[in-house]
C-alpha atoms as a PDB file:
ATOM      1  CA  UNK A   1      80.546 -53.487 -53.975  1.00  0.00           C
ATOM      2  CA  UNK A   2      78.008 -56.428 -53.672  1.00  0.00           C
ATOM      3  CA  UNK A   3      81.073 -59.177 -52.450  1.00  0.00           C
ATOM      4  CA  UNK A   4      82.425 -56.573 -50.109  1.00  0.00           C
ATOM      5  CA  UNK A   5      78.828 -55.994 -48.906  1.00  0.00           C
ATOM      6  CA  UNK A   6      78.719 -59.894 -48.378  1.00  0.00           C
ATOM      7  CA  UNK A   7      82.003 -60.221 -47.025  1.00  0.00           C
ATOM      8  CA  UNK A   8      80.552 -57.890 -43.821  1.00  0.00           C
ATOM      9  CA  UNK A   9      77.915 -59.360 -43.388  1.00  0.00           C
ATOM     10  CA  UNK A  10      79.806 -62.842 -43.051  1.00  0.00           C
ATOM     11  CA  UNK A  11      82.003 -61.160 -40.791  1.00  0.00           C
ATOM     12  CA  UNK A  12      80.038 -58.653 -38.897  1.00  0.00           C
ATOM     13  CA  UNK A  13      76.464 -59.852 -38.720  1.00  0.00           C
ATOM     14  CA  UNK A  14      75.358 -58.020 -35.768  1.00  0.00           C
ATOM     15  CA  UNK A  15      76.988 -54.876 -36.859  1.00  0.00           C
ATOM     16  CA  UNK A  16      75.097 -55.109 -40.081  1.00  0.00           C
ATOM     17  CA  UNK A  17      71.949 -55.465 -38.707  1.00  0.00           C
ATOM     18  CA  UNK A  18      71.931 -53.162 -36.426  1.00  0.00           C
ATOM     19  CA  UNK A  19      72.796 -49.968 -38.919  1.00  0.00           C
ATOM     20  CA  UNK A  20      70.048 -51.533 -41.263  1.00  0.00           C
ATOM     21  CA  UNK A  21      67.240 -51.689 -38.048  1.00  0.00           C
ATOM     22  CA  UNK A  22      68.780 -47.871 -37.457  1.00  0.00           C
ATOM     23  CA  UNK A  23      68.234 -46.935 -41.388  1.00  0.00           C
ATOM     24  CA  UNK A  24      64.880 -48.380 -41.409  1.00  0.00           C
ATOM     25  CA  UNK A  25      63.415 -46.787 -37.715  1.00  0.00           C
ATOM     26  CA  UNK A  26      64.656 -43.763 -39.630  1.00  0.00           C
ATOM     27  CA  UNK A  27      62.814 -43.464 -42.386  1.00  0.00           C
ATOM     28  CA  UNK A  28      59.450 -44.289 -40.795  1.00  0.00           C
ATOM     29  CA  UNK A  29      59.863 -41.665 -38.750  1.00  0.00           C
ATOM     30  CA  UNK A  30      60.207 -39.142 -41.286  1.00  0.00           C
ATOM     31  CA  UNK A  31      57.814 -40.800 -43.690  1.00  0.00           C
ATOM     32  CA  UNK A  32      54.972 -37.465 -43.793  1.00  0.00           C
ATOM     33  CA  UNK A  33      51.394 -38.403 -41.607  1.00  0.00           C
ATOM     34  CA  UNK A  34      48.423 -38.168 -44.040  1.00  0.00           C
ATOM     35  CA  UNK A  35      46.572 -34.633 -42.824  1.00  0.00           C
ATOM     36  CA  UNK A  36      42.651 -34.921 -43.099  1.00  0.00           C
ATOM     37  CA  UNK A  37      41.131 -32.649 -45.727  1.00  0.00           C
ATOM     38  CA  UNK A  38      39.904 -29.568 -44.341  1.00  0.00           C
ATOM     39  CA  UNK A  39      35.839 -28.599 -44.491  1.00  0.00           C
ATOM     40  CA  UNK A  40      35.018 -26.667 -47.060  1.00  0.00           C
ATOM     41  CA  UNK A  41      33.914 -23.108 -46.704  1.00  0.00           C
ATOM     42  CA  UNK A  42      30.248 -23.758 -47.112  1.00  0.00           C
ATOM     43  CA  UNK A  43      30.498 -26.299 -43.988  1.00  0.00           C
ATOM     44  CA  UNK A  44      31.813 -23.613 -42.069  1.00  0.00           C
ATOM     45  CA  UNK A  45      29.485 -21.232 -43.119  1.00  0.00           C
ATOM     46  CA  UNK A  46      26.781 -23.365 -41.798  1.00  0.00           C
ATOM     47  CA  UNK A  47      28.005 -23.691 -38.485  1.00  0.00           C
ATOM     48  CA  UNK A  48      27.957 -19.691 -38.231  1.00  0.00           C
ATOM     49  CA  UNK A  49      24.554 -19.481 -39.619  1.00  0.00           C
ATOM     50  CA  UNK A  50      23.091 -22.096 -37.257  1.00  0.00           C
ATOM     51  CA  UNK A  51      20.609 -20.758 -34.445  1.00  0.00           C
ATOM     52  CA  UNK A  52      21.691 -20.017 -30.918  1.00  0.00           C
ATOM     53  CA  UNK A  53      20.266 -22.912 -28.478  1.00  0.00           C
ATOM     54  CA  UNK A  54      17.165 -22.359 -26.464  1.00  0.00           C
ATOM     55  CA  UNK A  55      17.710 -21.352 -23.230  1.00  0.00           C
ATOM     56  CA  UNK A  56      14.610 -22.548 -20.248  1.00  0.00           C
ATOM     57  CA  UNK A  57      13.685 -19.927 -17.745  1.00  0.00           C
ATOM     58  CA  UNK A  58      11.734 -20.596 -14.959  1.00  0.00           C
ATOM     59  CA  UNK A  59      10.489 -19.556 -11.769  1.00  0.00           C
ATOM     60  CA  UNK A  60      12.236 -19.847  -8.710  1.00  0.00           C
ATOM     61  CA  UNK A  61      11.892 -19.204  -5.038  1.00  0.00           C
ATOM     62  CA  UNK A  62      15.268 -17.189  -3.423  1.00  0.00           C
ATOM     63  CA  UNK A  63      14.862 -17.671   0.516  1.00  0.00           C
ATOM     64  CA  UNK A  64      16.721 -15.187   2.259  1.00  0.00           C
ATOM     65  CA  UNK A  65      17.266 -13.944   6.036  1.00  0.00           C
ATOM     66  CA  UNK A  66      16.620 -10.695   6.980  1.00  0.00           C
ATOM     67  CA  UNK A  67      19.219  -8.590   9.033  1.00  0.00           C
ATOM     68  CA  UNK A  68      18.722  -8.309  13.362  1.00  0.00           C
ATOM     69  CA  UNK A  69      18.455  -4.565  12.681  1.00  0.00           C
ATOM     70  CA  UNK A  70      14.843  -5.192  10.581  1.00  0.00           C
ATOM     71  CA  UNK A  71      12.163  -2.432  11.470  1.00  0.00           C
ATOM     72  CA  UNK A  72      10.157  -3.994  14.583  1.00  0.00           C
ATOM     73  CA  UNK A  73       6.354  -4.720  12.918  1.00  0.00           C
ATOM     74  CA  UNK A  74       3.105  -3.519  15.163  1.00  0.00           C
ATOM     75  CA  UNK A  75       1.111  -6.556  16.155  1.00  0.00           C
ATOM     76  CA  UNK A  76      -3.188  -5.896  15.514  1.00  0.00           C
ATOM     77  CA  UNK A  77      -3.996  -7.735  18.503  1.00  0.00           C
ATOM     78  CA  UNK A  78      -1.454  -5.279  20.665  1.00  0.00           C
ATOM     79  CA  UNK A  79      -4.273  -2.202  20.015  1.00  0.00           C
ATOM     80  CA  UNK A  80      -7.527  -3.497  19.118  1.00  0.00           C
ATOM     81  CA  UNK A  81      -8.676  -2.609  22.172  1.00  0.00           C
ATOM     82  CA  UNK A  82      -7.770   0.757  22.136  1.00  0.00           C
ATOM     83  CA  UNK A  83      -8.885   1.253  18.911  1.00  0.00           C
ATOM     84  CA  UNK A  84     -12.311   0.328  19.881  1.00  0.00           C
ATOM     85  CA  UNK A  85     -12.703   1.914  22.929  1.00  0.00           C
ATOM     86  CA  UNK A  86     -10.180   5.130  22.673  1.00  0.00           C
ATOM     87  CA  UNK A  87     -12.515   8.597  23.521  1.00  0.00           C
ATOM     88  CA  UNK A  88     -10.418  11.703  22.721  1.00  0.00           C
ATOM     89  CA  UNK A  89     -12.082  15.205  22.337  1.00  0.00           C
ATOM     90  CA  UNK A  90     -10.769  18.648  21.929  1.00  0.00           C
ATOM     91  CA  UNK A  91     -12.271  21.401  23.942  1.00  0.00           C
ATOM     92  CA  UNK A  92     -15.220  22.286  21.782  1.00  0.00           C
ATOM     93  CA  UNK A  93     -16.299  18.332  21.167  1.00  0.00           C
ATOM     94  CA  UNK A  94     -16.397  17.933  25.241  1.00  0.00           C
ATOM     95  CA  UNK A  95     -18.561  21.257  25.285  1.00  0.00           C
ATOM     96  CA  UNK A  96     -21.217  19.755  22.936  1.00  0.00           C
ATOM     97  CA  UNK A  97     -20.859  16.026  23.678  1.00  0.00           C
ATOM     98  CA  UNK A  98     -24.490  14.829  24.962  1.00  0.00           C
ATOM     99  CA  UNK A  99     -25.213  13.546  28.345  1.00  0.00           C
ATOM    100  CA  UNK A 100     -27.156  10.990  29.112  1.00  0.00           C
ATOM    101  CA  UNK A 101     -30.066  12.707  31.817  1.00  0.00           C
ATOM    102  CA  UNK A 102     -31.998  10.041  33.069  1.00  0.00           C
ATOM    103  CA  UNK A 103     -32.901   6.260  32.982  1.00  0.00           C
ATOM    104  CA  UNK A 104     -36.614   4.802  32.176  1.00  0.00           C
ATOM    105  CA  UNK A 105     -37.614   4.282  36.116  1.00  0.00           C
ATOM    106  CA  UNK A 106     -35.240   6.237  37.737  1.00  0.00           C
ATOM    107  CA  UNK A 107     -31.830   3.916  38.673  1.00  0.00           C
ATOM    108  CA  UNK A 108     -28.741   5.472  38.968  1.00  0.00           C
ATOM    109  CA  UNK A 109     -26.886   3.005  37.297  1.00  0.00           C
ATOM    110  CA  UNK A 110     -27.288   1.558  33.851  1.00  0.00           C
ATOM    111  CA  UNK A 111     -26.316  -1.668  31.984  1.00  0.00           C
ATOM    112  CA  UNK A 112     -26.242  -3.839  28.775  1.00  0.00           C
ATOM    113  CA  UNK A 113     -30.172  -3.597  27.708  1.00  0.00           C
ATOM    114  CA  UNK A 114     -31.068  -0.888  29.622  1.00  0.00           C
ATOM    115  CA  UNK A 115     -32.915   2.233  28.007  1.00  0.00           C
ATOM    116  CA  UNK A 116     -32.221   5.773  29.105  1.00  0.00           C
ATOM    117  CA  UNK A 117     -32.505   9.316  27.983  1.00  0.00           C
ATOM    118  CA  UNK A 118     -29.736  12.021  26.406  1.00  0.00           C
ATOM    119  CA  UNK A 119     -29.908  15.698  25.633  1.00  0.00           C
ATOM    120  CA  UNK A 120     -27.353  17.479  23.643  1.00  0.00           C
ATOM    121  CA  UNK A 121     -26.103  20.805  23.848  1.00  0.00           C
ATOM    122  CA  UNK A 122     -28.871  23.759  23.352  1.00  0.00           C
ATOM    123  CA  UNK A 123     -26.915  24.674  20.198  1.00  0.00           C
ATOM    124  CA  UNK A 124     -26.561  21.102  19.064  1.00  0.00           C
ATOM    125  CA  UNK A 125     -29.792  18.778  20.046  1.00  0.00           C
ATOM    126  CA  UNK A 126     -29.399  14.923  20.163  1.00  0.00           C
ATOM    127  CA  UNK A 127     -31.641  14.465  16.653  1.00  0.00           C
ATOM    128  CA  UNK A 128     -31.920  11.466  14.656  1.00  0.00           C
ATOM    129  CA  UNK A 129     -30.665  11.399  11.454  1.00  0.00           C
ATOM    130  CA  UNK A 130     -33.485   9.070   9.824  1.00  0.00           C
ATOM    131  CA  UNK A 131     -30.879   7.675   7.453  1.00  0.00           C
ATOM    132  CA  UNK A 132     -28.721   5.685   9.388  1.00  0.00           C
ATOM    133  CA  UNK A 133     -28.369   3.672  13.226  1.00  0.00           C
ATOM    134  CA  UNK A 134     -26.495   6.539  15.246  1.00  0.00           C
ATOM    135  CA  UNK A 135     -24.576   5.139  17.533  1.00  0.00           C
ATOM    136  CA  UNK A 136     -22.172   6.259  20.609  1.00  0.00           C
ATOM    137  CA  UNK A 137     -19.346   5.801  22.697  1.00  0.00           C
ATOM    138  CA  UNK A 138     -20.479   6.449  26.501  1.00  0.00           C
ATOM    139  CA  UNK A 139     -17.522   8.226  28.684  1.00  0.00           C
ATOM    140  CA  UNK A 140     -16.707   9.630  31.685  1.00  0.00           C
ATOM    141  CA  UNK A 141     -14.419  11.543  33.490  1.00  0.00           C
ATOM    142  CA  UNK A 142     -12.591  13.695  30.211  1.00  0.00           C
ATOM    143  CA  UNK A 143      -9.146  14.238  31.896  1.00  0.00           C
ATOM    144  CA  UNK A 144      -6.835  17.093  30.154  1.00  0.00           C
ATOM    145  CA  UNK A 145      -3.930  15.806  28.512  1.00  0.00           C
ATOM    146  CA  UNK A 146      -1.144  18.963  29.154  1.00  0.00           C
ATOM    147  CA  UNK A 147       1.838  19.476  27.408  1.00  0.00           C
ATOM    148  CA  UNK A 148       5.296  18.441  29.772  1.00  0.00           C
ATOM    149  CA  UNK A 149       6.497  21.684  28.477  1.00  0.00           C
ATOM    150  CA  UNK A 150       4.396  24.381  28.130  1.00  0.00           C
ATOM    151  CA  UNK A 151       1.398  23.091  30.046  1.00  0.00           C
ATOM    152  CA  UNK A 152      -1.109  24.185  26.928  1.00  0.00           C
ATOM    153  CA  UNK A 153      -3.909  21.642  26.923  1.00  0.00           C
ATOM    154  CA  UNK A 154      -4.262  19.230  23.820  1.00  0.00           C
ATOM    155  CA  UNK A 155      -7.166  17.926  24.137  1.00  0.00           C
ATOM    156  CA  UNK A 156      -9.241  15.478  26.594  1.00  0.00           C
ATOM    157  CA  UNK A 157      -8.869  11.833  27.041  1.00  0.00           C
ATOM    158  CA  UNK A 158     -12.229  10.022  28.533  1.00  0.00           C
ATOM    159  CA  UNK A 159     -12.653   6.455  30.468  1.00  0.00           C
ATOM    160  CA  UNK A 160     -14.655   4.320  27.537  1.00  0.00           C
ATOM    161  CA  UNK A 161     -17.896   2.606  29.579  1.00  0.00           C
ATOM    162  CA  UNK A 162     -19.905   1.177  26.732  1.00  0.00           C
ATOM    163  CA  UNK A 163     -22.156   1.828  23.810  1.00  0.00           C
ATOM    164  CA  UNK A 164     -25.452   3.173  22.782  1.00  0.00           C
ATOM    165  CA  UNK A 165     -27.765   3.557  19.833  1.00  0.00           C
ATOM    166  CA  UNK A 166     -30.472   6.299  19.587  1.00  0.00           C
ATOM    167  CA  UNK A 167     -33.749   4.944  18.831  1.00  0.00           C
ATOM    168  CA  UNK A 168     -35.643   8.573  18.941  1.00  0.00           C
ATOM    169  CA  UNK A 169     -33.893  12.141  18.870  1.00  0.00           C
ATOM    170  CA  UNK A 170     -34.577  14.945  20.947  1.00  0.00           C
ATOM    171  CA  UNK A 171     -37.864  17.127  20.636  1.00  0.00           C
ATOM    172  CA  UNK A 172     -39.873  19.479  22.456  1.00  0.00           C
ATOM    173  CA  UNK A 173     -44.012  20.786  22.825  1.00  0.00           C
ATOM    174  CA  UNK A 174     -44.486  24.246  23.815  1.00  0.00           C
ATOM    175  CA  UNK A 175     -43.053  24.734  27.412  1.00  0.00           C
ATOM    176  CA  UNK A 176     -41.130  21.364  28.010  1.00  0.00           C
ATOM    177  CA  UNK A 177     -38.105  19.253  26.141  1.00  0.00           C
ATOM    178  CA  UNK A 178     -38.476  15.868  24.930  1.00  0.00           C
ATOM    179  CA  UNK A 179     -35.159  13.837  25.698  1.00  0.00           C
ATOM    180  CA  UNK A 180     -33.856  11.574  23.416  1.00  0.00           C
ATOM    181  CA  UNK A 181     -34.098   7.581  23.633  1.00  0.00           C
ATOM    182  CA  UNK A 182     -31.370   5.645  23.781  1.00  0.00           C
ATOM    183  CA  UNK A 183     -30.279   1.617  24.106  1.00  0.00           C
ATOM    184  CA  UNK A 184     -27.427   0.607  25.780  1.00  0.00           C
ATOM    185  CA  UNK A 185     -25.791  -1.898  23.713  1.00  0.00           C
ATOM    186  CA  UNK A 186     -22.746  -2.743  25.924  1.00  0.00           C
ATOM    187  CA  UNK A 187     -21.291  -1.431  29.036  1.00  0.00           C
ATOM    188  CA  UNK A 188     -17.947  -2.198  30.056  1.00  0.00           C
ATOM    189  CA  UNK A 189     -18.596  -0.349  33.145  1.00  0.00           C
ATOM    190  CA  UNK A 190     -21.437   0.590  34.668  1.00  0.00           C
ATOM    191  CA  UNK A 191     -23.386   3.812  33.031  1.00  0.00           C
ATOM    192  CA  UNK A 192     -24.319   6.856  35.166  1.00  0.00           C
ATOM    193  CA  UNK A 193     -26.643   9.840  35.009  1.00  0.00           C
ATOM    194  CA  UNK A 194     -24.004  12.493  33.289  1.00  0.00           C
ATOM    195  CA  UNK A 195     -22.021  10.453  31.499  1.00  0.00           C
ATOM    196  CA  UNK A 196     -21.256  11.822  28.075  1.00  0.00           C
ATOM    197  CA  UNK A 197     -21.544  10.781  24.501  1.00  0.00           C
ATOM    198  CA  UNK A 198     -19.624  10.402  21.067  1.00  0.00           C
ATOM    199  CA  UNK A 199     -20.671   8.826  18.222  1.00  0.00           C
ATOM    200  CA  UNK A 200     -18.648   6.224  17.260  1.00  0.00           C
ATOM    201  CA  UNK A 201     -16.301   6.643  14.381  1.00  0.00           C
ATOM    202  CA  UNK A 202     -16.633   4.902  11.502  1.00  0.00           C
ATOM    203  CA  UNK A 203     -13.891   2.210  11.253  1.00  0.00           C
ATOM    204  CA  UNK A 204     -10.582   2.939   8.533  1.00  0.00           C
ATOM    205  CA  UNK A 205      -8.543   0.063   7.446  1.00  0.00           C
ATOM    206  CA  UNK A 206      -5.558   0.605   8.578  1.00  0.00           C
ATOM    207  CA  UNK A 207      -2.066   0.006   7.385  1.00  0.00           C
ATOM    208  CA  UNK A 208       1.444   0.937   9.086  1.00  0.00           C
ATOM    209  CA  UNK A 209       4.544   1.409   7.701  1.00  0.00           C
ATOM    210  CA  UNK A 210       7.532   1.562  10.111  1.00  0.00           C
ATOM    211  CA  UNK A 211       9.448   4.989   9.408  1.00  0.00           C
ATOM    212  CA  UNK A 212      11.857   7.591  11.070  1.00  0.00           C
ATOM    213  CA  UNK A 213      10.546  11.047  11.303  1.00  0.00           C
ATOM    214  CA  UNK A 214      11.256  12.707   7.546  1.00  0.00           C
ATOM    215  CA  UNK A 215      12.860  15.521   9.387  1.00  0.00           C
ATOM    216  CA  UNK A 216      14.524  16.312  13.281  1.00  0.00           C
ATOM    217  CA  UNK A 217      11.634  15.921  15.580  1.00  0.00           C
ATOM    218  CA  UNK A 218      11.526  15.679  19.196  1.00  0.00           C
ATOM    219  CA  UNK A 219       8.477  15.215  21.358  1.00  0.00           C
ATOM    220  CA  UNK A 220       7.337  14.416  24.455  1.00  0.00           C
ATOM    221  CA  UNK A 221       5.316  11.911  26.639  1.00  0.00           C
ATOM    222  CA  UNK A 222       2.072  13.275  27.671  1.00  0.00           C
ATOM    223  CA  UNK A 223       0.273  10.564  29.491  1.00  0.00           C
ATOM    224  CA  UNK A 224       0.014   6.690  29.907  1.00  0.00           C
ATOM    225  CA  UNK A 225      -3.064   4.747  28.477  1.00  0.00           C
ATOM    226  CA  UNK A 226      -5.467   3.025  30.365  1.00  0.00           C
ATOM    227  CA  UNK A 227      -4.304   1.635  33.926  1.00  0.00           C
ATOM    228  CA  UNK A 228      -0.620   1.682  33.264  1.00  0.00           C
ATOM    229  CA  UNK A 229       0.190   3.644  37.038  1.00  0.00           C
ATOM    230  CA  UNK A 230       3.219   6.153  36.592  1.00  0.00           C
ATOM    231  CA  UNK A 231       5.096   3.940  34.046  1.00  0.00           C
ATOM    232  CA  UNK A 232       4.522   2.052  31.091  1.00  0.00           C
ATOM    233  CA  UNK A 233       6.629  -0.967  29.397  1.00  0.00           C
ATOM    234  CA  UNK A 234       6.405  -2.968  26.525  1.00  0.00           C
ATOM    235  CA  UNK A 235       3.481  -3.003  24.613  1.00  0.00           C
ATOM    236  CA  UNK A 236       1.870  -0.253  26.566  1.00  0.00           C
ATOM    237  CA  UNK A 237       0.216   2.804  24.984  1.00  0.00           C
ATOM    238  CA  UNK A 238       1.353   6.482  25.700  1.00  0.00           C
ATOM    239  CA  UNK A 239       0.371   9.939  24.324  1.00  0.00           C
ATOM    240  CA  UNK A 240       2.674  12.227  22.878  1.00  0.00           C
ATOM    241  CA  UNK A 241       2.418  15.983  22.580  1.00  0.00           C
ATOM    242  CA  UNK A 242       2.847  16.293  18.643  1.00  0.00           C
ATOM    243  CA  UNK A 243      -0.263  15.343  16.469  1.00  0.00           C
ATOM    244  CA  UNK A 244      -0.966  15.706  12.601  1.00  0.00           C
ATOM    245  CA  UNK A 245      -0.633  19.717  12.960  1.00  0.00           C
ATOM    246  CA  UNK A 246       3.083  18.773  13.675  1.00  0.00           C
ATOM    247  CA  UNK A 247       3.618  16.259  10.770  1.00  0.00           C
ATOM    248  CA  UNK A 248       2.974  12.745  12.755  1.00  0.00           C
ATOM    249  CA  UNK A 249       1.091  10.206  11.123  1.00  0.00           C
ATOM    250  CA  UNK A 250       1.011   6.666  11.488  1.00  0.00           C
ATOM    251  CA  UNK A 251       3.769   4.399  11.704  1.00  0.00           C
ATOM    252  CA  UNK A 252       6.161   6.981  13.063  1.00  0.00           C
ATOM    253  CA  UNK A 253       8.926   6.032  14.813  1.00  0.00           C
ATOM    254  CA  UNK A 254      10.811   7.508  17.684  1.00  0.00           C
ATOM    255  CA  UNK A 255      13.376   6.533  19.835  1.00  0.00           C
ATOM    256  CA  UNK A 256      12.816   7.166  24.084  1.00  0.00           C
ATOM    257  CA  UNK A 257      15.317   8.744  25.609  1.00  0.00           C
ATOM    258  CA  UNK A 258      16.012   8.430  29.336  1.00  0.00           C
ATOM    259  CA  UNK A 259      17.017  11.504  30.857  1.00  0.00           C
ATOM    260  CA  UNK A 260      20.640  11.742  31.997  1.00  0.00           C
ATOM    261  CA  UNK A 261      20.767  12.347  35.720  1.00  0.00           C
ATOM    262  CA  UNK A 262      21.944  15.606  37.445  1.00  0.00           C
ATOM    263  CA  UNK A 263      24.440  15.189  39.905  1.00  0.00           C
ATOM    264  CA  UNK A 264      27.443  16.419  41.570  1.00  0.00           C
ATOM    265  CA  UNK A 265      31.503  16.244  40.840  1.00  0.00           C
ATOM    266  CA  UNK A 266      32.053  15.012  44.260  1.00  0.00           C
ATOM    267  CA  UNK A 267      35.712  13.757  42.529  1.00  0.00           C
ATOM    268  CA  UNK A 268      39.499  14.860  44.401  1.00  0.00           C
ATOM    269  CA  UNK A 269      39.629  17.879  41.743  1.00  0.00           C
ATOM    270  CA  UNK A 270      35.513  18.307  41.013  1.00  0.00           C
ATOM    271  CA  UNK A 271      35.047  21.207  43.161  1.00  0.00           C
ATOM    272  CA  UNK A 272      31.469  19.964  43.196  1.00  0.00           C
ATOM    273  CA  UNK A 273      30.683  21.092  40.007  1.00  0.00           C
ATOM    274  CA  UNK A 274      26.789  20.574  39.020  1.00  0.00           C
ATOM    275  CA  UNK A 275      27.008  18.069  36.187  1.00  0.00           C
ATOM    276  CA  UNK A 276      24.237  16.883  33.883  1.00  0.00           C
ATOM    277  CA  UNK A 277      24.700  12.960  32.934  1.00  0.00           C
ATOM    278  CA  UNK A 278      24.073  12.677  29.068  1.00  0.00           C
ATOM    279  CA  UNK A 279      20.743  11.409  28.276  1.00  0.00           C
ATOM    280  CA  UNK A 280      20.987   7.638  26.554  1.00  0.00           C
ATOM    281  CA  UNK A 281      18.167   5.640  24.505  1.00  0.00           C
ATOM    282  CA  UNK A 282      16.107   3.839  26.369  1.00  0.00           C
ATOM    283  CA  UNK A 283      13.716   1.986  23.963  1.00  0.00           C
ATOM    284  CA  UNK A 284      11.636   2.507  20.653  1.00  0.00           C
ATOM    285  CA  UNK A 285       7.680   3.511  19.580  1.00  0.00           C
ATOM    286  CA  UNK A 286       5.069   3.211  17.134  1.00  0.00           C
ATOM    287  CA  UNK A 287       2.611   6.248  16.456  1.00  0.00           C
ATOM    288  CA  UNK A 288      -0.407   3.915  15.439  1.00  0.00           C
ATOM    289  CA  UNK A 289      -3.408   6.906  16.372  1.00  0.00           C
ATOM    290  CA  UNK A 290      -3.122  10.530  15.125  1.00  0.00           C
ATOM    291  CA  UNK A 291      -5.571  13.043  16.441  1.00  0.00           C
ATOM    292  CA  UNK A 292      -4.910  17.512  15.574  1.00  0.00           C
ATOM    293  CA  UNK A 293      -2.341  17.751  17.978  1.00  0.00           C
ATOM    294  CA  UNK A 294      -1.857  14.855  20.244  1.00  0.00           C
ATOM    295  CA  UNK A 295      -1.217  11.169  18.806  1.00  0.00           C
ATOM    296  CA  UNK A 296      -0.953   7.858  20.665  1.00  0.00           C
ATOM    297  CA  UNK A 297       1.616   5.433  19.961  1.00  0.00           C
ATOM    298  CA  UNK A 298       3.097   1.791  21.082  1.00  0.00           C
ATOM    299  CA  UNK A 299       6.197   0.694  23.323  1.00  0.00           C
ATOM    300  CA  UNK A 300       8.213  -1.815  21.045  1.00  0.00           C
ATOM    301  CA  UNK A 301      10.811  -1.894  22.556  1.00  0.00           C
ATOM    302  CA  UNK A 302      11.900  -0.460  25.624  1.00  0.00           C
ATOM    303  CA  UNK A 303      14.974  -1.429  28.588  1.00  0.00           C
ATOM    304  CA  UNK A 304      13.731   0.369  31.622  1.00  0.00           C
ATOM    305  CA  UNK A 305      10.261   1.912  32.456  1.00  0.00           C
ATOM    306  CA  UNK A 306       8.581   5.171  30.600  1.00  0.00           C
ATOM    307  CA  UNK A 307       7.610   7.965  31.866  1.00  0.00           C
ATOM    308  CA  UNK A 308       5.541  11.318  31.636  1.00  0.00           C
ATOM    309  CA  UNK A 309       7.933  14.167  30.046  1.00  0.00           C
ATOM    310  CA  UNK A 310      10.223  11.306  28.854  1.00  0.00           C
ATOM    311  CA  UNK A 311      12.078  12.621  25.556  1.00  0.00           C
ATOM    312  CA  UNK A 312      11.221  11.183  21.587  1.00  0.00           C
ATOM    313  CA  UNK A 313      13.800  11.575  18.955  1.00  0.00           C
ATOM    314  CA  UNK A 314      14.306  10.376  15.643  1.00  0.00           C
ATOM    315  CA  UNK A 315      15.839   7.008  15.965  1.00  0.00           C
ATOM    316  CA  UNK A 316      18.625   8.286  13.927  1.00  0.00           C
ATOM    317  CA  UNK A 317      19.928  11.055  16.169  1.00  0.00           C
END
């Protein structure tokens, strides 16, 4: 075996060395890896047992945009001045209010600094309360503010002139009456013999939160505010005919509607037909000031002009 093992590889080197490379490549590959020894069960169990890691919290701000459609806000500064000057009395107040009946030497007209004299009603005397300052709203000219609709008055709305304190109430001797004393403290206008009184409310923090009516409402535009001629626009104060008796409070919102037209089918197969155009929305309100039964709210929006008798609907319908 061993000289016919030589005798190949005299002859057949290359052939020889070759299988042997082969044989060798062979066996190396086959030749089992070393596995490493697996952890023991107590390692193991230590891993499961370990703690969970701490997790950090911490503040953060999230910024984000609100939609176009956001509820339109009320601005202060938009009704300060009606807030502090607005005069609104139902029948009976107007009866009783007191009336300023004279000045100290006689003028007709009164200012800032001046002092004049009040009475009240006979059933309601201009007294002082010894407690407190009194003091009043001076007005003029209480105009009715009707109902579009039924015409039924809902109260009176007065032109604000100024303010007054009472420095001595009303008395009386045997056969005469003793007026009451009173400063004028402002006077936005000048103050006249008959002018009326109301004391001044106290003042109410006051919040507002945007929101359609709870239920179907619809109301009307009584009157514009102030100067505004026979139509109002943005940021303009109007009186509707609905007040807290009706469920209004503030922040109410209502949608204007502007009456459709009425016109004629003047078309090839109209026949003339009366037609009533349907009405569409014209704008948006605040109710910021609710009195029994009238309230007072603000234009937020609006595309053409308001009117008296305009329509108010839940923005929703």
């Amino acid at each position: 075996m061993t000289k016919h093992l030589q005798h190949l590889i005299l002859r057949f080197p290359l052939l020889v060395t070759a299988v042997a490379v082969s044989l060798l490549g062979f066996s190396a590959q086959a030749a089992p890896k070393k596995t490493a020894t697996p952890k023991t069960n107590n390692s193991m169990r230590a891993i499961h047992n370990a703690p969970p890691p701490t997790v950090r919290i911490t503040p953060r701000i999230r910024y984000e945009m609100l939609p176009d459609s956001a509820l339109p806000t009320l601005k202060a500064k938009d009704i300060e001045a009606f807030l502090a000057e607005m005069v609104v009395l139902d029948e009976v107040g107007l009866s009783r209010a007191p009336r300023v009946v004279s000045t100290i030497d006689g003028r007709r007209m009164i200012s800032k600094g001046d002092r004049a004299y009040a009475r009240g009603s006979s059933d309601s005397p201009l007294l002082d309360s010894q407690t407190q300052d009194q003091v009043f709203r001076v007005f003029r000219n209480a105009v009715p503010l009707k109902d579009p609709i039924s015409n039924e008055i809902l109260g009176y709305e007065a032109q604000y002139l100024g303010k007054a304190i009472l420095v001595r109430g009303e008395d009386s001797n045997e056969n005469e009456v003793i007026p009451a004393t009173i400063d004028i403290l402002s006077a936005k206008e000048e103050i006249r013999v008959g002018d009326r009184l109301m004391t001044e409310p106290r003042g109410v923090l006051q919040t507002y939160h945007p929101h359609p009516p709870y239920e179907k409402m619809e109301a009307r535009v009584v009157s514009l505010y102030g100067n505004a001629g026979v139509s109002a626009s943005q940021n303009q104060i109007v009186a509707l005919n609905l007040g807290a008796a009706d469920g209004v409070d503030p922040g109410l919102l209502l949608a204007i509607q502007k009456d459709g037209m009425r016109i004629t089918d003047t078309t090839e197969d109209g026949n003339n037909v009366p037609m009533k155009l349907p009405d569409e929305r014209n704008g948006l309100l605040m109710v910021f000031r609710v009195f029994e039964r009238v309230s007072y709210a603000l234009v937020l929006q609006i595309t053409d002009q308001v009117r008296v008798g305009d329509k108010l609907v839940s923005p929703n319908q």
